[in-house]
C-alpha atoms as a PDB file:
ATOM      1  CA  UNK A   1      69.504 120.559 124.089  1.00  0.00           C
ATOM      2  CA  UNK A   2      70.268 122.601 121.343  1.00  0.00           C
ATOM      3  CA  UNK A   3      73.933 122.701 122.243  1.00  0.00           C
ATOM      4  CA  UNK A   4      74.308 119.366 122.394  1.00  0.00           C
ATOM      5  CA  UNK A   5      72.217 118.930 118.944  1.00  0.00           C
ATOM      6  CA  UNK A   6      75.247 121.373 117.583  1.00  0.00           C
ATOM      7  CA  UNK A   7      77.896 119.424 118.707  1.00  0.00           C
ATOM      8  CA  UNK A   8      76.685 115.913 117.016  1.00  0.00           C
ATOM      9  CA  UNK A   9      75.925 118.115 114.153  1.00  0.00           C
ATOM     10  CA  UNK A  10      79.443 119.301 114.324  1.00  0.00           C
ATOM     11  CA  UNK A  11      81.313 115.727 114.962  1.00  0.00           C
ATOM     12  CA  UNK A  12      79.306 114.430 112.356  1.00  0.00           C
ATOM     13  CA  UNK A  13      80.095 116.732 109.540  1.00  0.00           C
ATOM     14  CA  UNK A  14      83.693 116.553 110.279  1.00  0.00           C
ATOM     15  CA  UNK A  15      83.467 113.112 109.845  1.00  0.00           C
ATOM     16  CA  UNK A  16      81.619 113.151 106.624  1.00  0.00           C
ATOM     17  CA  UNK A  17      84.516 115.151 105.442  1.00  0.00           C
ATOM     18  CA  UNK A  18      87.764 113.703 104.471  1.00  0.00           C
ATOM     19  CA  UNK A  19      90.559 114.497 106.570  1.00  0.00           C
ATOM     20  CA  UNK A  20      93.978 115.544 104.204  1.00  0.00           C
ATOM     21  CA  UNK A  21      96.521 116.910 106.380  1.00  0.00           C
ATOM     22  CA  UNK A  22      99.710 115.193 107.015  1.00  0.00           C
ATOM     23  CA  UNK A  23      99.431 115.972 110.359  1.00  0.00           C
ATOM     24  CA  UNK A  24      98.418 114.433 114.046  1.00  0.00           C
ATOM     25  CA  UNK A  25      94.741 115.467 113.381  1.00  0.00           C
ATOM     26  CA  UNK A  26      94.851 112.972 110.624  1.00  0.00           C
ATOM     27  CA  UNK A  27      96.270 109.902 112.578  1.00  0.00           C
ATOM     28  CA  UNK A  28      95.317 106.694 113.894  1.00  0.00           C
ATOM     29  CA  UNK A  29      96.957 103.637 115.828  1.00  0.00           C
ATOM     30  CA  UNK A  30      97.210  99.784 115.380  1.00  0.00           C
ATOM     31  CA  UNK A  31      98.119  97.706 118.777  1.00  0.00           C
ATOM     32  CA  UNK A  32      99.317  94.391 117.694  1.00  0.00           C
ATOM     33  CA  UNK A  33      98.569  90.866 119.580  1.00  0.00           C
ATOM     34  CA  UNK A  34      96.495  92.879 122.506  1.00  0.00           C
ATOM     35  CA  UNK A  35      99.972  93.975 123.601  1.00  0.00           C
ATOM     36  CA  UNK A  36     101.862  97.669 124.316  1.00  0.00           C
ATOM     37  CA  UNK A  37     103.323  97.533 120.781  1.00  0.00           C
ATOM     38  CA  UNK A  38     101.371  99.791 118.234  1.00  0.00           C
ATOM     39  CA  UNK A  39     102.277 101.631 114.983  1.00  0.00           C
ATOM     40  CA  UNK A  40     100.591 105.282 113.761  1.00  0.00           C
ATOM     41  CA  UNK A  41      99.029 105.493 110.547  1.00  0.00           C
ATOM     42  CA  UNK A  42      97.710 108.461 108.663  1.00  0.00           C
ATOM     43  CA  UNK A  43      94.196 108.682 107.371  1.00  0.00           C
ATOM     44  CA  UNK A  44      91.928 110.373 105.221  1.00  0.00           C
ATOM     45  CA  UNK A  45      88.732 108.717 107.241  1.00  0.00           C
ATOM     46  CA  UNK A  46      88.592 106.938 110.468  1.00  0.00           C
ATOM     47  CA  UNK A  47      88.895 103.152 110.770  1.00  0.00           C
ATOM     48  CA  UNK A  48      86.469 102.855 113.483  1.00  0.00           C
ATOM     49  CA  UNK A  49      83.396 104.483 112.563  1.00  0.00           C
ATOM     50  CA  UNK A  50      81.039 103.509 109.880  1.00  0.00           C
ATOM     51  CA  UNK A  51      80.950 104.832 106.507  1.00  0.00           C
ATOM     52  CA  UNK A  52      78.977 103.509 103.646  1.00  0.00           C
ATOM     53  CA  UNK A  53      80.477 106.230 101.523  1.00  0.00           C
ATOM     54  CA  UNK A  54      83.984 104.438 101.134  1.00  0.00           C
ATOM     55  CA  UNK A  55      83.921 101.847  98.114  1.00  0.00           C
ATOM     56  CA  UNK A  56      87.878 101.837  97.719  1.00  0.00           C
ATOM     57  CA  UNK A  57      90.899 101.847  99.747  1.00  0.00           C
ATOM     58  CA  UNK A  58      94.320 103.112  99.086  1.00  0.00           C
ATOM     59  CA  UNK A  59      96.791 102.097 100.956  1.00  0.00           C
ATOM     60  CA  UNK A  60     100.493 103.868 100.540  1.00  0.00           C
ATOM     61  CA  UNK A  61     103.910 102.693 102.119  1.00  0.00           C
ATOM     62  CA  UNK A  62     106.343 105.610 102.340  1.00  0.00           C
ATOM     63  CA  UNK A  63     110.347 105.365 100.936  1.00  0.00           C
ATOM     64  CA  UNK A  64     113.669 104.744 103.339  1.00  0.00           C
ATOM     65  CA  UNK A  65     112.979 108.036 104.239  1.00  0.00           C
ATOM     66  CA  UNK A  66     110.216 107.299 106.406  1.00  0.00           C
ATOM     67  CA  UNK A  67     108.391 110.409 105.239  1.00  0.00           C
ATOM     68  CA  UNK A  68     104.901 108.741 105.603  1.00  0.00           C
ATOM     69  CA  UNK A  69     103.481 112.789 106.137  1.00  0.00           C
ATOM     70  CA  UNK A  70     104.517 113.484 102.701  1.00  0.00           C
ATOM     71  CA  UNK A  71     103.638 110.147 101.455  1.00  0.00           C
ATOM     72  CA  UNK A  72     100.055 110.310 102.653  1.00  0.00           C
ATOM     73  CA  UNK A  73     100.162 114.323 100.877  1.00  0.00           C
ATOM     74  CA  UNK A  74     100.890 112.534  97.756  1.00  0.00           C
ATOM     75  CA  UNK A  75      98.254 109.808  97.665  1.00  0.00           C
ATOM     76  CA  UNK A  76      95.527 112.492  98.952  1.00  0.00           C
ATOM     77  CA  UNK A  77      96.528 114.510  96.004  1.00  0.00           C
ATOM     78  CA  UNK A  78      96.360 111.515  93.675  1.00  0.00           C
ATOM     79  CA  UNK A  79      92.595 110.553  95.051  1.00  0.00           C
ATOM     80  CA  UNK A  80      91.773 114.687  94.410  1.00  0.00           C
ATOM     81  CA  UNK A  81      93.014 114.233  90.872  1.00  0.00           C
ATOM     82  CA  UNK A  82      90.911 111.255  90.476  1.00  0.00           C
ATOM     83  CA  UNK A  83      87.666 112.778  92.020  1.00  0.00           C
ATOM     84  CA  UNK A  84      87.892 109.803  94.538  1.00  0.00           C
ATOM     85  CA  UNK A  85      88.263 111.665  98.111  1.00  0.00           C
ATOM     86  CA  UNK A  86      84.756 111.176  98.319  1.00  0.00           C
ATOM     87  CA  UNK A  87      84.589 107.121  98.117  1.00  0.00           C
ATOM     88  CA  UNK A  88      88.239 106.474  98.598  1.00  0.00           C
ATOM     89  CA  UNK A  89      89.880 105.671 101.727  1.00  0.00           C
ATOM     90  CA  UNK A  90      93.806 106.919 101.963  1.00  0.00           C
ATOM     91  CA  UNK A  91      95.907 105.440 104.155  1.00  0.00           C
ATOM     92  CA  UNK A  92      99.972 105.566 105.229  1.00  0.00           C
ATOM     93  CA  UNK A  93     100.999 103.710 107.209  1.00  0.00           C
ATOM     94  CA  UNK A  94     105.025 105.248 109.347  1.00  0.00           C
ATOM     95  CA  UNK A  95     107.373 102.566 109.801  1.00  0.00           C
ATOM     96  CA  UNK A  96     109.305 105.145 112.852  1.00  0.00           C
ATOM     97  CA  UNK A  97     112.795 104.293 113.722  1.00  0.00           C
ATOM     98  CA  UNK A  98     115.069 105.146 116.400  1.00  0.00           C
ATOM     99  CA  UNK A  99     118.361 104.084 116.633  1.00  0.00           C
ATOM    100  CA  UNK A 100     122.210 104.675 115.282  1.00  0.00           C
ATOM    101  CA  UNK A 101     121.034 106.253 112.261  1.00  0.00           C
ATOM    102  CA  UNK A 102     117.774 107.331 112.100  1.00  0.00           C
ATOM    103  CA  UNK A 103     116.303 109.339 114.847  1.00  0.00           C
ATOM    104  CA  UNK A 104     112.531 109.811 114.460  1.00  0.00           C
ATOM    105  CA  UNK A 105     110.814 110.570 117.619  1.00  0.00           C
ATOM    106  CA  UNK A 106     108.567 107.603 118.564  1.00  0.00           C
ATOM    107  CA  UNK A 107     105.572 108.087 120.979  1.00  0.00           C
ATOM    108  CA  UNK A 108     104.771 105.827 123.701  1.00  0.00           C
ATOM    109  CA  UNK A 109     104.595 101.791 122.499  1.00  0.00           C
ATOM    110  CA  UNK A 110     105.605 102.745 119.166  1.00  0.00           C
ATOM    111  CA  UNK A 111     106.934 100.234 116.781  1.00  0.00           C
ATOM    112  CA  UNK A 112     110.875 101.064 116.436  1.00  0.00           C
ATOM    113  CA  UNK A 113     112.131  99.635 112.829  1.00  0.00           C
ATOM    114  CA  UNK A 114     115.541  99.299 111.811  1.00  0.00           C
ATOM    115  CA  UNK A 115     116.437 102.180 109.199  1.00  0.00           C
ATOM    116  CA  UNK A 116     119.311 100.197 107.761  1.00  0.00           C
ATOM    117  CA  UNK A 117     119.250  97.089 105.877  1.00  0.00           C
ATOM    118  CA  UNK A 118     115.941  95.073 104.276  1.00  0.00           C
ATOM    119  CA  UNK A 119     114.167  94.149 107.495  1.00  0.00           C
ATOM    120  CA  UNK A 120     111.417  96.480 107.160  1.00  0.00           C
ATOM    121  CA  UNK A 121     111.248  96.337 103.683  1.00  0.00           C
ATOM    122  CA  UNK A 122     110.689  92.574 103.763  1.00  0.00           C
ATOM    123  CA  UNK A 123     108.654  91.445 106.595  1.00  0.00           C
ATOM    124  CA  UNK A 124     111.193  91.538 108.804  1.00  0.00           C
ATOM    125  CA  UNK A 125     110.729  91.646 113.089  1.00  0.00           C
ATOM    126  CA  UNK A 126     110.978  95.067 114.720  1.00  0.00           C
ATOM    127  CA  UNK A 127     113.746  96.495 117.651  1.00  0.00           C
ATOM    128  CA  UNK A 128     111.720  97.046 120.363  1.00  0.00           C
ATOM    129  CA  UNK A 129     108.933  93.829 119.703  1.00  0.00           C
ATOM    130  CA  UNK A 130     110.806  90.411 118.211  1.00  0.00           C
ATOM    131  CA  UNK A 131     106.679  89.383 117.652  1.00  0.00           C
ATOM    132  CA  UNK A 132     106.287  92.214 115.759  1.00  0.00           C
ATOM    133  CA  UNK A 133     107.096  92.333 111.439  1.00  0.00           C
ATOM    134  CA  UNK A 134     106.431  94.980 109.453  1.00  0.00           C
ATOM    135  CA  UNK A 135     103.881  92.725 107.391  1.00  0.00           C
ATOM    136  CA  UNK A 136     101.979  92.354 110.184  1.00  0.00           C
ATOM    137  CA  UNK A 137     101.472  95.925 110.112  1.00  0.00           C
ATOM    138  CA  UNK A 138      99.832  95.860 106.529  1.00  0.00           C
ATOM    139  CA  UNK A 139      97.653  92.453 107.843  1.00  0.00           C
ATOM    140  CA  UNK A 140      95.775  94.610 110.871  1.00  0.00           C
ATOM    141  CA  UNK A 141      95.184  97.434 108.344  1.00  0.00           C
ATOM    142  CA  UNK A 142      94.193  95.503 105.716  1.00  0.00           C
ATOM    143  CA  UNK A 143      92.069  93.314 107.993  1.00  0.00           C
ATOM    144  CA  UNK A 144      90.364  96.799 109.393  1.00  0.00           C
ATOM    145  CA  UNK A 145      89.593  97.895 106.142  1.00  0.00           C
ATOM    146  CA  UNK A 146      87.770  94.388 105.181  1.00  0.00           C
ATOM    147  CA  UNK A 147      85.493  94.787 108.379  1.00  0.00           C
ATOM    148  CA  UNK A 148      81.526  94.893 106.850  1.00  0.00           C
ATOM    149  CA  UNK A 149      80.481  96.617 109.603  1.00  0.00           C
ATOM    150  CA  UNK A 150      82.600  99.949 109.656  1.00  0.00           C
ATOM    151  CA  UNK A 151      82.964  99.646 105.085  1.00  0.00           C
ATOM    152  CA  UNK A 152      80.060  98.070 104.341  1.00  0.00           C
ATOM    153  CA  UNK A 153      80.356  98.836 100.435  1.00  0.00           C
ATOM    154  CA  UNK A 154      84.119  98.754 100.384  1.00  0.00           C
ATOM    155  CA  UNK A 155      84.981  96.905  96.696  1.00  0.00           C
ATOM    156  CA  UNK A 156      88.777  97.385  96.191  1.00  0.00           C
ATOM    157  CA  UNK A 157      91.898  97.602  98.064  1.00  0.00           C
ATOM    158  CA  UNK A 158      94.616  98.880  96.604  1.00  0.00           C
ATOM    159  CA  UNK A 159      98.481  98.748  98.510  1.00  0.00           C
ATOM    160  CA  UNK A 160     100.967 100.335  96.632  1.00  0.00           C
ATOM    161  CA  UNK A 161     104.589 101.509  97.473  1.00  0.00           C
ATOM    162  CA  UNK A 162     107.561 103.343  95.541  1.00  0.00           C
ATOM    163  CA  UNK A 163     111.113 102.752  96.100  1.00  0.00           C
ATOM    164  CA  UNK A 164     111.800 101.094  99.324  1.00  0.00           C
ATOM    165  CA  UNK A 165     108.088 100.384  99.925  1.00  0.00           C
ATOM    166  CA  UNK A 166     107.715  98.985  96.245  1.00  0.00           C
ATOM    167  CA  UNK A 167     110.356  96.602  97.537  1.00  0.00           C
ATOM    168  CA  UNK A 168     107.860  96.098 100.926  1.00  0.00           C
ATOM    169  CA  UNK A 169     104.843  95.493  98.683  1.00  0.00           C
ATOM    170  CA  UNK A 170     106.145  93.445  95.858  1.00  0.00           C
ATOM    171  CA  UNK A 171     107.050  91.217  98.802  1.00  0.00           C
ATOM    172  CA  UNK A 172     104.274  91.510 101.105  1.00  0.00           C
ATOM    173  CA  UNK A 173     102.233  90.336  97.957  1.00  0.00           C
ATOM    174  CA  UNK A 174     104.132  87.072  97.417  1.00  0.00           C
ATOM    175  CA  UNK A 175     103.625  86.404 101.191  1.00  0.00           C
ATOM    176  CA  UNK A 176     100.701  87.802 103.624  1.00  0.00           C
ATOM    177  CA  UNK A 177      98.555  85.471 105.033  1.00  0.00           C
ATOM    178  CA  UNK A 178      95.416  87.503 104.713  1.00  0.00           C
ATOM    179  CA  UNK A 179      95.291  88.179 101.248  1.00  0.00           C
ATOM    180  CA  UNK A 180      92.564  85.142 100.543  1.00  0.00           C
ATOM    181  CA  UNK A 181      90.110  86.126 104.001  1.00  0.00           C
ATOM    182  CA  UNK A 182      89.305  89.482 103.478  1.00  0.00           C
ATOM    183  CA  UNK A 183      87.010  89.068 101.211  1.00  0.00           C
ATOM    184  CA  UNK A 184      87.743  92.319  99.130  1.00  0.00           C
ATOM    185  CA  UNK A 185      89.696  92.265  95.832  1.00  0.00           C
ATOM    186  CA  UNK A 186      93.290  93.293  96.637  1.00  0.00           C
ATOM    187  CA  UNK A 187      95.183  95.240  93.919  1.00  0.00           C
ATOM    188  CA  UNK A 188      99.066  95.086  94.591  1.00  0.00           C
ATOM    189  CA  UNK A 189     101.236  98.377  92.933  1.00  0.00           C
ATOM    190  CA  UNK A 190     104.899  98.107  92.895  1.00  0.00           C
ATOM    191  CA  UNK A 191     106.821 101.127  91.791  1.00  0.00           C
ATOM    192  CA  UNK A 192     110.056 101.421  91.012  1.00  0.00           C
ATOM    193  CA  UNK A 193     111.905  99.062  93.744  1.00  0.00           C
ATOM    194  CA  UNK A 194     115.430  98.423  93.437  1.00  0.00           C
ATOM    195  CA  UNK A 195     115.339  94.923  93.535  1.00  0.00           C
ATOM    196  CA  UNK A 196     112.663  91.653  93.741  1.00  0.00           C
ATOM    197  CA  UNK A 197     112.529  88.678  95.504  1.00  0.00           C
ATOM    198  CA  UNK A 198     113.007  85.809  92.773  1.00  0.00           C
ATOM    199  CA  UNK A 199     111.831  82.884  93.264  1.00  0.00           C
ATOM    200  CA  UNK A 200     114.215  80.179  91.493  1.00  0.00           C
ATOM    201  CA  UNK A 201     118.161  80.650  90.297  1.00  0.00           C
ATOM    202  CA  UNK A 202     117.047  82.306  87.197  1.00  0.00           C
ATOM    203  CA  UNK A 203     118.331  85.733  86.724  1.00  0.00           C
ATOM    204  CA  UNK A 204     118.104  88.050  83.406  1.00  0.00           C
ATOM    205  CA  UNK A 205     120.527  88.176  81.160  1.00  0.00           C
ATOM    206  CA  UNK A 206     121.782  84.613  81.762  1.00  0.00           C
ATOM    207  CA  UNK A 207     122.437  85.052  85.688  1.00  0.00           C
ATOM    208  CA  UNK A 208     121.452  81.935  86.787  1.00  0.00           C
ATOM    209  CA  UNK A 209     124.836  80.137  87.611  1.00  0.00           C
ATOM    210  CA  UNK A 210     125.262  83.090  90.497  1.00  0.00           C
ATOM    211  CA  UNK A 211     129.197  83.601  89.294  1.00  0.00           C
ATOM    212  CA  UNK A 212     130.968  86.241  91.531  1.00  0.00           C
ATOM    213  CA  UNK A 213     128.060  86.944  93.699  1.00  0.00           C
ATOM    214  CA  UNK A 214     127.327  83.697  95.970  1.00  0.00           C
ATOM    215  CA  UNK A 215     124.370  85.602  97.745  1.00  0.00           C
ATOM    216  CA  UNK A 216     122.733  86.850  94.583  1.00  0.00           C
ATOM    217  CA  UNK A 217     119.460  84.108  95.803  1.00  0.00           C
ATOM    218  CA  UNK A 218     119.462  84.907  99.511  1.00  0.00           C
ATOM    219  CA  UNK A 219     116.249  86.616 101.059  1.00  0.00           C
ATOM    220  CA  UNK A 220     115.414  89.273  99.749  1.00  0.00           C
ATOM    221  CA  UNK A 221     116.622  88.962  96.494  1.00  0.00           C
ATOM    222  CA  UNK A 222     115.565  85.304  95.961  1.00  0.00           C
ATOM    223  CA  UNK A 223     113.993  82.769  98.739  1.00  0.00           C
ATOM    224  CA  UNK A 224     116.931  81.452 100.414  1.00  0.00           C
ATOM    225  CA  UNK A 225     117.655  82.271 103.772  1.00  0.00           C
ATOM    226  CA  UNK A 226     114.437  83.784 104.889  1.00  0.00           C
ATOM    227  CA  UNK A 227     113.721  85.128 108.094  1.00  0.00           C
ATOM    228  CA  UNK A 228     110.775  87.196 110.265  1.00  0.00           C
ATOM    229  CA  UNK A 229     107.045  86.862 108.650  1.00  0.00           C
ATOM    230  CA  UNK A 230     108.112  84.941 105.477  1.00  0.00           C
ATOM    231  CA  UNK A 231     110.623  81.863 107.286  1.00  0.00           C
ATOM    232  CA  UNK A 232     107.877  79.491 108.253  1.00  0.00           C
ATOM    233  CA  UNK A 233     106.168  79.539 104.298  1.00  0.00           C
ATOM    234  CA  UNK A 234     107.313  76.984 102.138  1.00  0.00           C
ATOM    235  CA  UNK A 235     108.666  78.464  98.769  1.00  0.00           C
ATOM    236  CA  UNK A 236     105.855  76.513  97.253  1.00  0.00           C
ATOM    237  CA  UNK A 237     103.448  78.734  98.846  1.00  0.00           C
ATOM    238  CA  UNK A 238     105.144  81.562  97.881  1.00  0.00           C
ATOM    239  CA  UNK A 239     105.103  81.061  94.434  1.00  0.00           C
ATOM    240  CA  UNK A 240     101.812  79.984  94.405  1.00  0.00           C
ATOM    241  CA  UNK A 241     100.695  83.242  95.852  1.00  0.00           C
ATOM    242  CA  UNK A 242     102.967  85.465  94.041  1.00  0.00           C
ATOM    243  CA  UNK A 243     101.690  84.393  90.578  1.00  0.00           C
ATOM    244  CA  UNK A 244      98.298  84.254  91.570  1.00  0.00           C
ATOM    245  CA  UNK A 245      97.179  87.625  93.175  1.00  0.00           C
ATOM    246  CA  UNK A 246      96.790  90.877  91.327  1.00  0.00           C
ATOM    247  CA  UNK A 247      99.860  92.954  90.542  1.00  0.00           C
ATOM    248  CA  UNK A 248     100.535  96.246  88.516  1.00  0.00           C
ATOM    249  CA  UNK A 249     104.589  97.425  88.253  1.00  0.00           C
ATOM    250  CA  UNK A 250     104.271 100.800  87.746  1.00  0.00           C
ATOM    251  CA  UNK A 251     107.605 102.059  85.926  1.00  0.00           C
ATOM    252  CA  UNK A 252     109.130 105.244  85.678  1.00  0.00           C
ATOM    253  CA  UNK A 253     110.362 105.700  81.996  1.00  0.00           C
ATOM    254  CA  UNK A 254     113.356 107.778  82.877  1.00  0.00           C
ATOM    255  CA  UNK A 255     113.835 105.677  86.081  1.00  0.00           C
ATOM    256  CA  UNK A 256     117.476 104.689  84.709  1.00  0.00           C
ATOM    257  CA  UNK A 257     119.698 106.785  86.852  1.00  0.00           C
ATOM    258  CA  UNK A 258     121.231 105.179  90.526  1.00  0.00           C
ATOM    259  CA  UNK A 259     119.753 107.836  92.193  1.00  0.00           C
ATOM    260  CA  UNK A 260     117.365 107.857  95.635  1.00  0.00           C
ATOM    261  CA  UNK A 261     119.273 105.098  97.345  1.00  0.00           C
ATOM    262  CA  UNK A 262     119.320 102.786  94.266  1.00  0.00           C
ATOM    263  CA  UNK A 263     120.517  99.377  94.906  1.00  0.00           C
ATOM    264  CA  UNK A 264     124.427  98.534  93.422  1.00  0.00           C
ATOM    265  CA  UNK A 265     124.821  95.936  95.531  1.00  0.00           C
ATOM    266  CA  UNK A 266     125.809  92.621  93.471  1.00  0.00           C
ATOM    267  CA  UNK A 267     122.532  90.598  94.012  1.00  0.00           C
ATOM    268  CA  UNK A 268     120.586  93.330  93.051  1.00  0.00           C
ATOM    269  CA  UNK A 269     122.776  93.997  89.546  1.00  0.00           C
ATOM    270  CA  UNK A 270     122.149  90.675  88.807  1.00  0.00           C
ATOM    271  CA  UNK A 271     118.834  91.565  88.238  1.00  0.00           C
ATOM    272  CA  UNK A 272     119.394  94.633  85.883  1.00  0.00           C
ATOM    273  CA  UNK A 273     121.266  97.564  85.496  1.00  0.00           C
ATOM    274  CA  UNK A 274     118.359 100.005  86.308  1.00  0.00           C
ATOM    275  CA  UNK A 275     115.531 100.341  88.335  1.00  0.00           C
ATOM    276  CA  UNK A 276     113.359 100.249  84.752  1.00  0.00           C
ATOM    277  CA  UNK A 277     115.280  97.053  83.284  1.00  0.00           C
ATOM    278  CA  UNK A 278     114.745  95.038  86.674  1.00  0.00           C
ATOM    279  CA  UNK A 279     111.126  95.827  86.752  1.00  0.00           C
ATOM    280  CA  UNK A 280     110.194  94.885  83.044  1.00  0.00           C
ATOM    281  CA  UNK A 281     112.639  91.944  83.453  1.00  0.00           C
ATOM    282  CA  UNK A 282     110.835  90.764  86.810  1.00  0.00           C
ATOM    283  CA  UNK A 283     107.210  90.878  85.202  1.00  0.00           C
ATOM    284  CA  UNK A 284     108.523  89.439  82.013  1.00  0.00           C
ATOM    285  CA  UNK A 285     109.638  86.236  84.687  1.00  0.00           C
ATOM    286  CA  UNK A 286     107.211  85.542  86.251  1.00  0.00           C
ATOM    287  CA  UNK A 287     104.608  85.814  83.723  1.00  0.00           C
ATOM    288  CA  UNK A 288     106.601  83.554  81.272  1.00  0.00           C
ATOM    289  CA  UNK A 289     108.337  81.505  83.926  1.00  0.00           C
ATOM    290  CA  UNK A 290     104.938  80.933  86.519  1.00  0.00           C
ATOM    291  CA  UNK A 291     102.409  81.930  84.045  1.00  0.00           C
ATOM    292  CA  UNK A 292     101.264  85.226  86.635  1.00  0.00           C
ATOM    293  CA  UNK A 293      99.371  87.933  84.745  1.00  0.00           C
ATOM    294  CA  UNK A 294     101.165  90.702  86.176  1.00  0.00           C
ATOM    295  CA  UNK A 295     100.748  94.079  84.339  1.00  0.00           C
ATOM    296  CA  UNK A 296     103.273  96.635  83.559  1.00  0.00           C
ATOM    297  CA  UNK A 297     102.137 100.146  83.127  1.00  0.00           C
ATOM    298  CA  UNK A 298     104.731 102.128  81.975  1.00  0.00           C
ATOM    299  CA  UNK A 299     104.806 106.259  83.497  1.00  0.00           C
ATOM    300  CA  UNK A 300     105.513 108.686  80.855  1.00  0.00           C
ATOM    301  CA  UNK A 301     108.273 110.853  81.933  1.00  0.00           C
ATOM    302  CA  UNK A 302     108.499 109.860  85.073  1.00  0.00           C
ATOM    303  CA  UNK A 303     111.769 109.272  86.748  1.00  0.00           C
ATOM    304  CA  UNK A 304     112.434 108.003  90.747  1.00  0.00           C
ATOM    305  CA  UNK A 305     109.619 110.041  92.075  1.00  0.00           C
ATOM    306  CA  UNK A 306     106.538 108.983  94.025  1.00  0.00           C
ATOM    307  CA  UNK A 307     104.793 112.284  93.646  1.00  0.00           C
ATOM    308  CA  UNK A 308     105.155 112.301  89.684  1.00  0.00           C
ATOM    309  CA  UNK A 309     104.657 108.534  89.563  1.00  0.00           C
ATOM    310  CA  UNK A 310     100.925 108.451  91.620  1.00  0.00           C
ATOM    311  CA  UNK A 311      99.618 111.289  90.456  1.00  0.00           C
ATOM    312  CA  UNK A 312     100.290 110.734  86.488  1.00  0.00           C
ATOM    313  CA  UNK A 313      97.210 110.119  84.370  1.00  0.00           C
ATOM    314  CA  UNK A 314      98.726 106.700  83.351  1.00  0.00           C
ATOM    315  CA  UNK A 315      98.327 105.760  87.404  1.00  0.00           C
ATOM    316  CA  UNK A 316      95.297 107.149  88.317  1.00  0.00           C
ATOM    317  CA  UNK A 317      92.906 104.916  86.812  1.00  0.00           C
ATOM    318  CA  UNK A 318      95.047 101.800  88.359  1.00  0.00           C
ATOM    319  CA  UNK A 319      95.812 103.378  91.438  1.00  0.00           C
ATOM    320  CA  UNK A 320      91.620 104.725  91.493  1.00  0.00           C
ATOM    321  CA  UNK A 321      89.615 102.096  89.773  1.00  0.00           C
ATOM    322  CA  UNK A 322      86.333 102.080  88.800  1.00  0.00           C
ATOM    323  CA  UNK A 323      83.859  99.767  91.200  1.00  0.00           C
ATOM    324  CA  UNK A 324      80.871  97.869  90.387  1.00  0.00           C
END
């Protein structure tokens, strides 16, 4: 008896305690549709057993690299600087790929992403599962985190992505289909993405007539064209959603270099020279233009790095807000 006593004693400790590394200890899976298909996210507490402790979520997409190990490092050290591993929830999320170019090893039903192009980065359907887009990924998390009877006192989600991932979560904003039933406030924190998804012809710096770049408007720099999780919503929707929902742009003020797989392509220059002017020239759109209420919060001396980014004092009280 008093064996057994020690080992609930034990399991429930470790439970109580917050678990940081960016290794297996730390994971969990999603299985999507009931199916073989699952994805592997890291976590700081489990997603399955109930903790009235946790009053915030943060949610954090890793880069093209697909380093979500040293993502979920960073956002654990960004809750520690906030005093928030206590009531916070971290989560990353891996987007694994296998193929010509990337070869992570994937485990058994894992999710294999392409590693080249957009699809990931903009809801698009996976290699091994056509049913399967990588915004369905963020739904099923999202949707775990939003379940009363494993969070009871959960108050604030907060999804967030630099680079790459900014690019997955600016988008992901303007289309998931769960945003309105979860029934939590959902923050939305885009760093430093090379390029947006517009949602009309207008482009800064008098753009709009699309000369010497005919796909300068095709998905996923504007609407046109869309495929995966996003074809079936009408643009309406879209822009509906996009100006309506909570979003911060968190930009790096010496983010002005093409550096970290920056974007030259011509669709995304017609959106700004750097990775700074597109951002401040996106929010300044769609606040004008659809009358959002986006923020931009500008990171001192910060250039294309997550690390410095996340764990600046100008991002830690967005990134780790107060509840009520």
């Amino acid at each position: 008896m008093k064996l057994l006593f020690l080992s609930i004693l034990t399991a429930v400790t470790a439970l109580a305690q917050p678990c940081i590394e960016g290794t297996a200890k730390c994971t969990e899976w999603i299985t999507f549709g009931g199916g073989a298909s699952r994805s592997m996210f890291y976590r700081t507490y489990p997603l399955t057993v109930k903790n009235t402790k946790i009053e915030r979520a943060f949610v954090m997409v890793h880069g093209a690299s697909r380093d979500a190990d040293q993502y979920f490092r960073t956002a654990v050290s960004a809750a520690f600087l906030a005093g928030a591993l206590e009531d916070t929830i971290v989560i990353a999320p891996r987007f694994g790929s296998n193929d010509r170019n990337c070869k992570d090893t994937l485990d058994k039903g894992e999710v294999n992403w392409s590693c080249s192009g957009d699809s990931w980065r903009s809801g698009g359907t996976s290699v091994s599962d056509p049913k399967v887009t990588s915004y369905d990924f963020a739904d099923e998390i999202l949707k775990k985190l939003a379940n009363k009877a494993v969070f009871p006192n959960l108050k604030q989600i907060v999804l967030a992505g630099h680079s790459a991932s900014g690019q997955y979560v600016t988008r992901y904003e303007m289309a998931n289909k769960v945003h309105g039933s979860l029934g939590v406030p959902v923050l939305y924190v885009v760093s430093n993405p090379s390029s947006y998804a517009y949602l009309d012809a207008t482009r800064p710096g008098g753009f709009s007539d699309g000369r010497n770049c005919t796909t300068f408007n095709k998905w996923p720099y504007g609407l046109d064209g869309r495929t995966g999780y996003t074809a079936q919503i009408a643009d309406d929707v879209l822009k509906k959603q996009l100006a309506q929902r909570s979003v911060v742009y968190l930009l790096g003020e010496i983010d002005i270099l093409p550096l970290g797989g920056f974007d030259g392509s011509c669709p995304a220059m017609a959106q700004g020279p750097t990775r700074l002017a597109r951002g401040e020239a996106f929010a300044k759109y769609v606040n004008e233009k659809y009358a959002a209420k986006h923020e931009v919060k500008m990171v001192h001396l910060c250039g294309h790095n997550a690390r410095c980014m996340f764990t600046s004092e100008d991002a830690l009280p967005i990134v780790f807000p107060k509840v009520k």
